[in-house]
N, C-alpha and C. Protein backbone atom coordinates (compact mmCIF):
# COMPACT_ATOMS: atom_id res chain seq x y z
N UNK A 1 111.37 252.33 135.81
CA UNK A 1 112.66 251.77 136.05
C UNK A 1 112.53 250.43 136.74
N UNK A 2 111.90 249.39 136.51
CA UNK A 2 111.62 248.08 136.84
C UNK A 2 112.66 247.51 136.47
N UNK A 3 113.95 247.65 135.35
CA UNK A 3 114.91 246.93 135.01
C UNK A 3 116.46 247.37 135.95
N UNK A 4 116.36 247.89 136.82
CA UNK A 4 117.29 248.57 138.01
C UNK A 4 116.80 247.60 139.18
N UNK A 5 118.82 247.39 139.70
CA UNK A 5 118.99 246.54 140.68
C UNK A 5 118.81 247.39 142.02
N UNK A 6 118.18 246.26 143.03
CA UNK A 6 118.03 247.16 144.15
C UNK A 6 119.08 246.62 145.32
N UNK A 7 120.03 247.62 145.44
CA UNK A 7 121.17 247.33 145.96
C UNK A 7 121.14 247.43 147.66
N UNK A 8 120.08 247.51 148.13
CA UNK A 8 119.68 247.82 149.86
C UNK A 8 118.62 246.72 150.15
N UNK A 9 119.16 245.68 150.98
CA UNK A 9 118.40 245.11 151.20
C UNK A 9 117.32 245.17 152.47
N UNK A 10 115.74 244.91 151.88
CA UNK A 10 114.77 244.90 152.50
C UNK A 10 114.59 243.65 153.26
N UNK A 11 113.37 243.89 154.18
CA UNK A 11 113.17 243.42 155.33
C UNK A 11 112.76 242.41 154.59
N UNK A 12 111.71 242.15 153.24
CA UNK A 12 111.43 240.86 152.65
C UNK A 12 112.40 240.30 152.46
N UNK A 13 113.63 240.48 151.41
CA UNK A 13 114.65 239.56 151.39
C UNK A 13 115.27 239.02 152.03
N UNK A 14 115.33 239.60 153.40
CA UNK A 14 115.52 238.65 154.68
C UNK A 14 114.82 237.67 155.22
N UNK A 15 113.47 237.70 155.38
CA UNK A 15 112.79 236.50 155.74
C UNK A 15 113.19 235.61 154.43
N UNK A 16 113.34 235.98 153.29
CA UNK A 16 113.05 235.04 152.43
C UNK A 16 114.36 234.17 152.67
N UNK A 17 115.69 235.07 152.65
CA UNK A 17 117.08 234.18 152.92
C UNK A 17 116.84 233.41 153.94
N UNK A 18 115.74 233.81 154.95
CA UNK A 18 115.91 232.50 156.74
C UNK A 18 114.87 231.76 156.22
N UNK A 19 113.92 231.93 155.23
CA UNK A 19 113.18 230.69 154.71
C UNK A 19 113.84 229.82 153.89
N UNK A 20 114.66 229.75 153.46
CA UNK A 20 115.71 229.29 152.07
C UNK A 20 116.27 228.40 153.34
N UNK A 21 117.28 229.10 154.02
CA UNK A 21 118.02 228.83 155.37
C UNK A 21 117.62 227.34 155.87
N UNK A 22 115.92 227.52 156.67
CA UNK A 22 115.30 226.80 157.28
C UNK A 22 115.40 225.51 156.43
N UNK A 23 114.89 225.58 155.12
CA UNK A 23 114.63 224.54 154.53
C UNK A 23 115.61 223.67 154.35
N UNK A 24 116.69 224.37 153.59
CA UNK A 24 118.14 223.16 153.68
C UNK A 24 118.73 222.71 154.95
N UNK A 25 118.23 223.36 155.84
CA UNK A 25 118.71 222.76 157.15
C UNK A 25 117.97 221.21 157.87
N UNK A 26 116.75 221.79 157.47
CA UNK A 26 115.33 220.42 157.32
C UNK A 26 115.27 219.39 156.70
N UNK A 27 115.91 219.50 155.39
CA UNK A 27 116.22 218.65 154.43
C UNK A 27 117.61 217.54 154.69
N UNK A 28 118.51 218.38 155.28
CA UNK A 28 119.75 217.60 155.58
C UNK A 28 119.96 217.12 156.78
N UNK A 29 118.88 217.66 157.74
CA UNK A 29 118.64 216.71 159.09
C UNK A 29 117.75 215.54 159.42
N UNK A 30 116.86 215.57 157.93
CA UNK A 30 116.04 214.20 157.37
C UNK A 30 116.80 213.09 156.40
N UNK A 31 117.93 213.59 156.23
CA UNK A 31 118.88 212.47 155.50
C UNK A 31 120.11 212.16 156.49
N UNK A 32 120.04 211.03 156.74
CA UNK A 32 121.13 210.68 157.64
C UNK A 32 121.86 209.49 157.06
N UNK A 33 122.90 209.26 157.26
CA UNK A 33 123.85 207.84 156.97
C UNK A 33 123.98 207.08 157.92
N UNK A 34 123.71 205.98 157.69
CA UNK A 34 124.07 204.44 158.99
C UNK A 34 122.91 203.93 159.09
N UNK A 35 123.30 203.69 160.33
CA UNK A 35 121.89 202.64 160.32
C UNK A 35 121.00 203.48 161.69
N UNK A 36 120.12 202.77 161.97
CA UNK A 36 119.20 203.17 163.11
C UNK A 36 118.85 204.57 162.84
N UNK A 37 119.50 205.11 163.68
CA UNK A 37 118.53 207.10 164.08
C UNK A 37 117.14 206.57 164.58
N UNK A 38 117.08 205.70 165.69
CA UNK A 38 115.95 205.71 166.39
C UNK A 38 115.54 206.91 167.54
N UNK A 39 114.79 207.21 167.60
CA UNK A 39 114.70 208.55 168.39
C UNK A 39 114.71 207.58 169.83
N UNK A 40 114.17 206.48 169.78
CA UNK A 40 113.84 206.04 171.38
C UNK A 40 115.56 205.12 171.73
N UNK A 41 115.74 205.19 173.37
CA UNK A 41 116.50 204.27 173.48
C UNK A 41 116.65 202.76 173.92
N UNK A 42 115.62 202.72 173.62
CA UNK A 42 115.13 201.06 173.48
C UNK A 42 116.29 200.02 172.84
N UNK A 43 116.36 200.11 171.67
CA UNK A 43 117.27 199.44 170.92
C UNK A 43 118.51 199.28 171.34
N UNK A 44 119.36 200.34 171.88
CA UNK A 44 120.85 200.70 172.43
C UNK A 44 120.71 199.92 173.55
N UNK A 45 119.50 199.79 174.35
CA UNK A 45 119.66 199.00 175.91
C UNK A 45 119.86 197.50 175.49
N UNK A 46 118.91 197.05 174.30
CA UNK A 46 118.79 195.75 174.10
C UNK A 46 120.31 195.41 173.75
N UNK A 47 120.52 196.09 172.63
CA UNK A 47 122.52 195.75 172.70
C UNK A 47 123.22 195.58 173.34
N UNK A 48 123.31 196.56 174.44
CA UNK A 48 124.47 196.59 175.49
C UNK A 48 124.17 195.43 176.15
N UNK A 49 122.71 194.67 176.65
CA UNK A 49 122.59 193.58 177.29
C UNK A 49 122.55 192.64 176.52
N UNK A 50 122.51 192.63 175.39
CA UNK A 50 122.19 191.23 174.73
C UNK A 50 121.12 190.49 174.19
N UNK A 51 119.94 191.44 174.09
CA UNK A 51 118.38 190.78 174.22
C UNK A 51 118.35 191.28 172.67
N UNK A 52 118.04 189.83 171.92
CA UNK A 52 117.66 190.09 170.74
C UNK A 52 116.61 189.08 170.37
N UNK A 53 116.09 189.45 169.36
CA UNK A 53 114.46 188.37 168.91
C UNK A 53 115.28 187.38 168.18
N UNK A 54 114.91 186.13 168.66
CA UNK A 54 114.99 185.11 168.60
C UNK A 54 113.95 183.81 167.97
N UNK A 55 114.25 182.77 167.74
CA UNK A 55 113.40 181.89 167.00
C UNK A 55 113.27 181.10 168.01
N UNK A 56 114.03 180.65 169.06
CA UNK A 56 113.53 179.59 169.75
C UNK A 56 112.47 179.43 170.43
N UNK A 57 112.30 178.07 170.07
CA UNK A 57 111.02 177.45 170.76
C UNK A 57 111.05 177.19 171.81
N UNK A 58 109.98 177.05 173.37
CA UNK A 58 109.42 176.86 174.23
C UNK A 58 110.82 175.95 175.16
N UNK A 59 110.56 175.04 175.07
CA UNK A 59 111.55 174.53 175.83
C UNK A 59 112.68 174.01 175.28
N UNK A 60 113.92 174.95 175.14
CA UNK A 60 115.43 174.74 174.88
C UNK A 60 116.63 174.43 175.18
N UNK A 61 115.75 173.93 176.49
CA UNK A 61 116.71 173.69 177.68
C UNK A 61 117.96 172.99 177.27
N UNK A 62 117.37 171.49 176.56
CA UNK A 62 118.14 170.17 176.14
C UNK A 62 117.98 170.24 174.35
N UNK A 63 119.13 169.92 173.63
CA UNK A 63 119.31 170.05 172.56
C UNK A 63 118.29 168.70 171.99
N UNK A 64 117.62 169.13 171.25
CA UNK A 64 116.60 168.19 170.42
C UNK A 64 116.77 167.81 169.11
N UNK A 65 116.42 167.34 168.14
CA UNK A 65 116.30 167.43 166.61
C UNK A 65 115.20 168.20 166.40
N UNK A 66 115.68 169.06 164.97
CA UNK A 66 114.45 169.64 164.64
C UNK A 66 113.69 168.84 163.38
N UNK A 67 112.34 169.01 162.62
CA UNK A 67 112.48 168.43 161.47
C UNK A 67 112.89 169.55 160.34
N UNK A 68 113.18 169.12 159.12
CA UNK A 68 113.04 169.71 158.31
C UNK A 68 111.76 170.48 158.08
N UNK A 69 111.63 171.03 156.71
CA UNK A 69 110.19 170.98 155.92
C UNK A 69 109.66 170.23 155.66
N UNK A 70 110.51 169.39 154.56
CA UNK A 70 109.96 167.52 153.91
C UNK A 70 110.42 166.56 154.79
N UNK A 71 110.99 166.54 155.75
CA UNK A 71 111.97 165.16 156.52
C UNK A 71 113.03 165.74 157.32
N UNK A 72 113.28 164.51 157.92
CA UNK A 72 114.20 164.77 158.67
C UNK A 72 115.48 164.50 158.39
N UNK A 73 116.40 165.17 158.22
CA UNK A 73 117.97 165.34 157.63
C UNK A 73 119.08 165.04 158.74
N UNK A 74 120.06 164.43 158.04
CA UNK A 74 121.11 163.98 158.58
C UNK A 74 122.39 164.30 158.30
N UNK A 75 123.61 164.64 159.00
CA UNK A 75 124.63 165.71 158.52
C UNK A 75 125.53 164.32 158.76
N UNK A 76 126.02 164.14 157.85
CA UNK A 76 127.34 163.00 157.74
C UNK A 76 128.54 163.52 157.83
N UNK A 77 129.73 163.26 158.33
CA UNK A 77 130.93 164.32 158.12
C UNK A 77 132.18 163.08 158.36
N UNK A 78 133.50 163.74 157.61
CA UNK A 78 134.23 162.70 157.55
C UNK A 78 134.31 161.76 156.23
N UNK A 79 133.78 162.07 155.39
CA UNK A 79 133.67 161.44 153.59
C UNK A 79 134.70 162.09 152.93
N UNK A 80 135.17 160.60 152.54
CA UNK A 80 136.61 160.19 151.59
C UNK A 80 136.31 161.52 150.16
N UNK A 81 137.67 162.01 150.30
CA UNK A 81 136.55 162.62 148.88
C UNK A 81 136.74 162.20 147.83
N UNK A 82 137.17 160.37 147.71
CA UNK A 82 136.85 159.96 146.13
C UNK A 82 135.25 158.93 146.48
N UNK A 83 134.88 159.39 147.29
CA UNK A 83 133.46 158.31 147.53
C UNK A 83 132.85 159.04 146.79
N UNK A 84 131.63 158.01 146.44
CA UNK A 84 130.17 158.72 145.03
C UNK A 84 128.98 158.23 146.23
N UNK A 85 128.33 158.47 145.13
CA UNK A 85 126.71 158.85 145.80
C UNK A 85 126.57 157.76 146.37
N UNK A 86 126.55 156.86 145.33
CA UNK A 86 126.66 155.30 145.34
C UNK A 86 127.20 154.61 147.08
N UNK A 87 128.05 154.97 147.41
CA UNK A 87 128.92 153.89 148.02
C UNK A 87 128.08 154.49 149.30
N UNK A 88 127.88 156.33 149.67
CA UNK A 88 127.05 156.44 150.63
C UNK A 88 125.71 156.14 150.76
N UNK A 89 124.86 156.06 149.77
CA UNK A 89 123.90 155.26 149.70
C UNK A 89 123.60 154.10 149.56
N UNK A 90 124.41 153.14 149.64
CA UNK A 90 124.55 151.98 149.86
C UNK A 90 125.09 151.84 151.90
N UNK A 91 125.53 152.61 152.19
CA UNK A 91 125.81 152.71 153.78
C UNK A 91 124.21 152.79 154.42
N UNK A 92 123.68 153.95 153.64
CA UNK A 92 122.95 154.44 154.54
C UNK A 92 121.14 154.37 153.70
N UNK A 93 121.47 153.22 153.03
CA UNK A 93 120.31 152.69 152.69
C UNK A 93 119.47 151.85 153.48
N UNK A 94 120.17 151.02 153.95
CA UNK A 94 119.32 149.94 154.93
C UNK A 94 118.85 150.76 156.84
N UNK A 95 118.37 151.68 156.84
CA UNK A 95 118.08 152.70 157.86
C UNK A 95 116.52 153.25 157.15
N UNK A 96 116.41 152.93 155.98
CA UNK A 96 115.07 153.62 155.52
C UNK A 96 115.24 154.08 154.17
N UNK A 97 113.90 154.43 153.16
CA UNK A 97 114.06 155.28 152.08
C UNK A 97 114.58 156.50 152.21
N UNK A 98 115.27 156.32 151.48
CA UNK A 98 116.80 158.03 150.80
C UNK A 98 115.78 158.90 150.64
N UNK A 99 114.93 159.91 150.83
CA UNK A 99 114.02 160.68 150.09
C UNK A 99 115.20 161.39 149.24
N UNK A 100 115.97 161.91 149.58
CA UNK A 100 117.03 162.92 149.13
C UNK A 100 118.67 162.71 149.70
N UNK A 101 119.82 162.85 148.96
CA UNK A 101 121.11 162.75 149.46
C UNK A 101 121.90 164.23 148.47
N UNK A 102 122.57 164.72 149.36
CA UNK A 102 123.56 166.16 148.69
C UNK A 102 124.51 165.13 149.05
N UNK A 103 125.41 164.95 148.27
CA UNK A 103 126.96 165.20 148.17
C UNK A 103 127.91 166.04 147.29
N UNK A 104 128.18 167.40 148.27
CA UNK A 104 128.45 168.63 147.32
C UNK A 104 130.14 167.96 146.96
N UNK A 105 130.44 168.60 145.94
CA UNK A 105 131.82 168.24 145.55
C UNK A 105 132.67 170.09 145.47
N UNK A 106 133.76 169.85 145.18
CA UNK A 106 134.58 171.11 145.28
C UNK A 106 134.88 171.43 144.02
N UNK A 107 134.52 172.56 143.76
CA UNK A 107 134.47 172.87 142.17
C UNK A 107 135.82 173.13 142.08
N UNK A 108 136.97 173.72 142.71
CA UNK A 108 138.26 173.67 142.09
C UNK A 108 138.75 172.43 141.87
N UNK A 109 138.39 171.29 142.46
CA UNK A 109 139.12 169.97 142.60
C UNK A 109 138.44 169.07 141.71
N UNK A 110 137.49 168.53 142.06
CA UNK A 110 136.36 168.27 141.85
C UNK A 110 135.90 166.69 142.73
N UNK A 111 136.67 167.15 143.85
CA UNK A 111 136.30 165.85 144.87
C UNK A 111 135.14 166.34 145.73
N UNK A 112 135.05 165.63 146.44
CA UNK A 112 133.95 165.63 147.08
C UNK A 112 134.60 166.47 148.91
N UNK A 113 133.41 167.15 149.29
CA UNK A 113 133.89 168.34 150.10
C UNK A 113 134.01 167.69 151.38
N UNK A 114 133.88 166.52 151.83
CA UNK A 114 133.93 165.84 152.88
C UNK A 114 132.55 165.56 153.75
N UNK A 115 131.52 166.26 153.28
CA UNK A 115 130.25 165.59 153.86
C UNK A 115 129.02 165.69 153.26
N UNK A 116 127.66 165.02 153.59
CA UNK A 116 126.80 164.68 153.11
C UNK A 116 125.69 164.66 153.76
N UNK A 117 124.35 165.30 153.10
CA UNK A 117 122.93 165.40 153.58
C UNK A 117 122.39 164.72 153.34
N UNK A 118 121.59 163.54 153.86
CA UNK A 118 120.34 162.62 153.70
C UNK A 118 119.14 162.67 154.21
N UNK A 119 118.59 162.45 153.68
CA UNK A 119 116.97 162.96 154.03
C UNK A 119 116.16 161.83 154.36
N UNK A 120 115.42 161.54 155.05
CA UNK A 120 114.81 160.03 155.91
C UNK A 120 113.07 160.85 155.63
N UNK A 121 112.00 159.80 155.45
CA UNK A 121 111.06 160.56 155.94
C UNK A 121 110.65 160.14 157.33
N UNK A 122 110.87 159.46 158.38
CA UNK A 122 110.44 159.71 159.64
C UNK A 122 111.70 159.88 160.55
N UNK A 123 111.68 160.60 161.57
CA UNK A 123 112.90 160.52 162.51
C UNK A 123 112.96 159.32 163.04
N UNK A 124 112.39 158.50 163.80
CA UNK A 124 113.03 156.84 163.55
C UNK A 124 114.22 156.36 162.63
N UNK A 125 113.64 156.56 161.27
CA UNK A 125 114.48 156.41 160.60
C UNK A 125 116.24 156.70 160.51
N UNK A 126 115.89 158.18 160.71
CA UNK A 126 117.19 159.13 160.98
C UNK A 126 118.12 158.83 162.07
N UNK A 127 117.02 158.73 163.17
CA UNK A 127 117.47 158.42 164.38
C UNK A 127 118.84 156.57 164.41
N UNK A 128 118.01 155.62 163.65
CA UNK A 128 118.30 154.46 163.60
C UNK A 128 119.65 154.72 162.80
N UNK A 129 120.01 155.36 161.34
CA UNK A 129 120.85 155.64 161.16
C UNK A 129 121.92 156.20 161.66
N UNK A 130 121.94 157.22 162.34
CA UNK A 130 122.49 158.51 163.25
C UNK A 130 122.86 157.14 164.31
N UNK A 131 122.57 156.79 164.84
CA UNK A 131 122.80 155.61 166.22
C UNK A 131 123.99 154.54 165.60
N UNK A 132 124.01 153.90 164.30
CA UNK A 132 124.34 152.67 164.13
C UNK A 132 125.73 153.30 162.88
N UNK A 133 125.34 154.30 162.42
CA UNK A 133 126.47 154.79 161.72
C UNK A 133 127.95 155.77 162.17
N UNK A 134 127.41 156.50 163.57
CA UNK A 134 128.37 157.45 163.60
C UNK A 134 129.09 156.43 164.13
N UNK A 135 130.84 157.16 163.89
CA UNK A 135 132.00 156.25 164.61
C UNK A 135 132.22 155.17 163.49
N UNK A 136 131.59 154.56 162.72
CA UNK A 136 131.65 153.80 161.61
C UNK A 136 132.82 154.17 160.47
N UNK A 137 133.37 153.17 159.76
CA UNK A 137 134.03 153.50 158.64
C UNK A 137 133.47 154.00 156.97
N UNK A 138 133.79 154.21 156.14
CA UNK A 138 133.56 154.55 155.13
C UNK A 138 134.60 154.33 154.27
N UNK A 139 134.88 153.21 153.16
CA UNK A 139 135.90 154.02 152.03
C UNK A 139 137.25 153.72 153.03
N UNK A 140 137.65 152.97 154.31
CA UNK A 140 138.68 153.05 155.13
C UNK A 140 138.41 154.58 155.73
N UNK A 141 137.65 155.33 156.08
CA UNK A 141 138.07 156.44 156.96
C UNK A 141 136.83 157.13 157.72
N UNK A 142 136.86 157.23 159.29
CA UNK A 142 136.12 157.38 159.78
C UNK A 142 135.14 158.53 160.03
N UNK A 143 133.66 157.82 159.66
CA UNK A 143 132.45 159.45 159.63
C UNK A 143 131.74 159.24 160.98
N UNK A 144 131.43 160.47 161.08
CA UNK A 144 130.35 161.12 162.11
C UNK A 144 129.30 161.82 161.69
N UNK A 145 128.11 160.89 162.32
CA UNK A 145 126.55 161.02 162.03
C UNK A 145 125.96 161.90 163.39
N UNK A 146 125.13 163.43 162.79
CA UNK A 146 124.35 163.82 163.60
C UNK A 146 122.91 164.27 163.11
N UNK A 147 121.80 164.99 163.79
CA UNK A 147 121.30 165.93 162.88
C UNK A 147 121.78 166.81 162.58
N UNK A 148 120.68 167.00 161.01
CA UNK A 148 121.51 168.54 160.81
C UNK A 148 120.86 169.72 161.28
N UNK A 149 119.27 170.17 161.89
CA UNK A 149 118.53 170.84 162.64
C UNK A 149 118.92 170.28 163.69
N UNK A 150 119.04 171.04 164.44
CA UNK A 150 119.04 170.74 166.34
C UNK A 150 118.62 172.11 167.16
N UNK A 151 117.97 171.73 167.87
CA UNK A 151 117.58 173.06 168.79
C UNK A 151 118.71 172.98 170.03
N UNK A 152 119.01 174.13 170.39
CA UNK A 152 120.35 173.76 171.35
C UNK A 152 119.80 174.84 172.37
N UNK A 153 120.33 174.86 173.46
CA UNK A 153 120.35 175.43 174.49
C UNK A 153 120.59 177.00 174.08
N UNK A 154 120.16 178.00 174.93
CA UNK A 154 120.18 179.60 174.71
C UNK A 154 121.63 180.23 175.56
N UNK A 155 121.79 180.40 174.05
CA UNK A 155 123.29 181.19 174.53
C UNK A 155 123.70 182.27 175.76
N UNK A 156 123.90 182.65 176.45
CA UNK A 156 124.39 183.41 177.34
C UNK A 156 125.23 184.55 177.00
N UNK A 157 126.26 184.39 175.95
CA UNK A 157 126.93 185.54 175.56
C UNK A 157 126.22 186.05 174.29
N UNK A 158 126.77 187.46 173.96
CA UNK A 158 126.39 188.25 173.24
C UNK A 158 125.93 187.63 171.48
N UNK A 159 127.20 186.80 171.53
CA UNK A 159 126.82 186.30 170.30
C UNK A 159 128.55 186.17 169.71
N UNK A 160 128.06 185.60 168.59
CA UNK A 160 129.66 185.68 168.02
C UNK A 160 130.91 184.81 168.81
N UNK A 161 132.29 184.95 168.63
CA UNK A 161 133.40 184.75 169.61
C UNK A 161 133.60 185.46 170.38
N UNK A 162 132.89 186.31 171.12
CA UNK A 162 133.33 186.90 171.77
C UNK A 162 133.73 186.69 173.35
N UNK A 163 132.71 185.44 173.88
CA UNK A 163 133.20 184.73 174.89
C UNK A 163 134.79 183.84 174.84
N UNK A 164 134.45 183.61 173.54
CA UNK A 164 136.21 183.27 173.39
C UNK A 164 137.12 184.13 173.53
N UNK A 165 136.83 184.93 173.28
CA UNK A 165 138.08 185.62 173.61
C UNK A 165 138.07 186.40 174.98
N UNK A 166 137.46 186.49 175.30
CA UNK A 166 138.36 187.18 176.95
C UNK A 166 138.41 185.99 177.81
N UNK A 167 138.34 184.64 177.48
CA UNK A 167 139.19 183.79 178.48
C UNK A 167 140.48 184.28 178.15
């Protein structure tokens, strides 16, 4: 009678149901949603205070220029947006060779987005521009020359607006 159900359950079928048990319980406490599940509380301290890894370099005290990769870049702001490449490179030609100039335009419009990247190869260069151009006109309307890397001083708040807002 091997084909007869055995309707009383034995002491095996019990371990076997708390082995079954164990396992889906193991399985669904190794899958978690979100982020972290760090076992240590390392991470949670660094949050609440603010300490996060950072890129800055050595002394950040005073805001510097950084270089690029290829050169040193210059953030123009304040461009007419019927000016062309042309009319800013003709401004900002006599400061040194152009290695490179962006003037992005606005794809719904198709003017120009109001500013412009130039690329110098020595900071002299940049610098001489940046000095003699900002505050200057363009086209009748007035731009402002800075870098566009700068190393700046180390923030104090958390990050974000959030110092803005609880003044």
């Amino acid at each position: 009678m091997s084909n007869m159900l055995d309707l009383e359950p034995g002491a095996d079928d019990l371990t076997t149901a708390m082995a079954v048990d164990e396992t889906l319980s193991s399985a669904a406490a190794s899958r978690r949603r979100g982020r972290g599940f760090e076992t240590s509380g390392d991470s949670r301290d660094n949050v609440k205070t603010g300490k996060f890894d950072s890129l800055r370099a050595g002394n950040a005290s005073a805001s510097a220029p950084m270089k690029s990769i290829e050169g040193w870049i210059i953030l123009v702001t304040g461009i007419h947006e019927e000016a062309s490449e042309d009319d800013v490179k003709e401004k900002f030609a006599d400061f040194g060779e152009i290695k490179n100039i962006h003037l992005n335009l606005d794809r719904r419009t198709g003017f120009v987005k109001g500013y412009s990247l130039i690329e110098y190869n020595s900071q002299r260069e940049a610098k001489a521009a940046i000095d003699e151009t900002d505050g200057t006109e363009l086209l009748g309307q007035q731009i402002h020359t800075s870098y566009a890397f700068v190393t700046g001083p180390p923030r104090n708040s958390a990050g974000g607006r959030e110092s803005e807002r609880r003044r």
